[in-house]
Protein backbone atom coordinates (compact mmCIF):
# COMPACT_ATOMS: atom_id res chain seq x y z
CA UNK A 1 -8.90 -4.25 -13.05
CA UNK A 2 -11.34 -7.52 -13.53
CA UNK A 3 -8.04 -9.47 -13.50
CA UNK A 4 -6.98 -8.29 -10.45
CA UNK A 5 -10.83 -8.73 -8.50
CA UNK A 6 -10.74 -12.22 -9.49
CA UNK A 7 -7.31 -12.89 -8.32
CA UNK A 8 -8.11 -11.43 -4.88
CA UNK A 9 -11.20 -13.57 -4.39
CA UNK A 10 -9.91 -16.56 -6.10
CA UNK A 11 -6.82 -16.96 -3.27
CA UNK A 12 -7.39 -19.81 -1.03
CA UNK A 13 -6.09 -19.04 2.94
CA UNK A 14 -3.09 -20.96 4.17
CA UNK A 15 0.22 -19.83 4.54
CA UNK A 16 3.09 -18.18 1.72
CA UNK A 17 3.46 -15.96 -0.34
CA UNK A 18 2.66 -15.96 -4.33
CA UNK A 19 2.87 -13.63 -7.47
CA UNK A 20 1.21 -13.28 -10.78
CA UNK A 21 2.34 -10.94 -13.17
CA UNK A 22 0.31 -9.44 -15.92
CA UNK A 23 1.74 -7.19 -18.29
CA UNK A 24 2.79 -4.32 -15.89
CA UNK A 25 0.62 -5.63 -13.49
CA UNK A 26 1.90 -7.18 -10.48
CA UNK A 27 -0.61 -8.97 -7.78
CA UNK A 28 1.50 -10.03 -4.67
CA UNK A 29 -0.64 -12.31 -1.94
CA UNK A 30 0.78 -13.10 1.63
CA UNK A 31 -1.46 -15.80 3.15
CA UNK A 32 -1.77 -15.90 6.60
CA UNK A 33 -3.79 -18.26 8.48
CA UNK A 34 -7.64 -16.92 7.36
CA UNK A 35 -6.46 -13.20 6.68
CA UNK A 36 -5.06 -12.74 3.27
CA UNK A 37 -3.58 -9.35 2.39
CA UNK A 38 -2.80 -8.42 -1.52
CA UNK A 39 -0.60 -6.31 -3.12
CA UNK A 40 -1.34 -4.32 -6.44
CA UNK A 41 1.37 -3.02 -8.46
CA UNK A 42 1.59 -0.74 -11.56
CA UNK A 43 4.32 1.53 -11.93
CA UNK A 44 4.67 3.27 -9.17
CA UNK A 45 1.34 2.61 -7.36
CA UNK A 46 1.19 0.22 -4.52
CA UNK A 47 -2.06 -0.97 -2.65
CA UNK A 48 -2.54 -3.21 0.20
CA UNK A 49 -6.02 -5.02 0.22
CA UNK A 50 -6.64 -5.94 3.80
CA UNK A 51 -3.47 -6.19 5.79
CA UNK A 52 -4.50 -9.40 8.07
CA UNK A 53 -4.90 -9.58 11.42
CA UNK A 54 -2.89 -7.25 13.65
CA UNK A 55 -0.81 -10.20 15.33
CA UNK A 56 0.61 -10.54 11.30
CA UNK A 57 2.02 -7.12 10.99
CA UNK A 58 5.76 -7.85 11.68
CA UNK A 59 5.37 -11.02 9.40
CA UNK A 60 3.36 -8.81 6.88
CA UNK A 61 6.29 -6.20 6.78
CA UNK A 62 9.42 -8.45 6.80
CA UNK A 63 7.41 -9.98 3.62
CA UNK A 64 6.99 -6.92 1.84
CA UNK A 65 10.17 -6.03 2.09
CA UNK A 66 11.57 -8.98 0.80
CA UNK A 67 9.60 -8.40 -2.32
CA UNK A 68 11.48 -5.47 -2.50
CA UNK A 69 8.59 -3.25 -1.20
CA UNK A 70 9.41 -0.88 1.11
CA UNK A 71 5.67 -0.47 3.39
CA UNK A 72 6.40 3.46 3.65
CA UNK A 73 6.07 3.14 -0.11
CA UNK A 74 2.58 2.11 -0.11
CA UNK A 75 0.36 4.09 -2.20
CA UNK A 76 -2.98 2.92 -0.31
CA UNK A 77 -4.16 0.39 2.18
CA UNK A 78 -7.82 -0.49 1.38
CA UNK A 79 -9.18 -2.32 4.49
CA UNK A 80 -12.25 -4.47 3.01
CA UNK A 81 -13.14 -5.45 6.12
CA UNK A 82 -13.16 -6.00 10.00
């Protein structure tokens, strides 16, 4: 779980998406402008930290399903703030 707290806060805002893979561990981040959201994966659990702003919800899902993610999937959104 530390690995995973420092990846969230240690993700600069700009624009992409990237990966890091530990073990069976699986940290997906989708940058968008100064709203990050994150996506935790073990197994068969999925949680969103912080989905962005509203206006990045069609962008948000077309991205997590191209990571083979489908959002109805989704174990958990935690929304950290807002």
């Amino acid at each position: 779980m530390r690995w995973t707290v420092a990846l969230l806060f240690s993700s600069a805002c700009s624009h992409g998406v990237s990966t890091y893979q530990h073990g069976d561990l699986s940290v997906w981040t989708f940058k968008h402008e100064y709203a990050n959201a994150h996506l935790v994966v073990r197994g068969e659990t999925r949680v969103l930290f912080d989905a962005g702003y509203e206006r990045h919800a069609p962008t948000l899902e077309k991205e997590l399903r191209e990571a083979g993610i489908d959002p109805k999937s989704l174990t958990a959104i935690v929304i950290g703030h807002g």
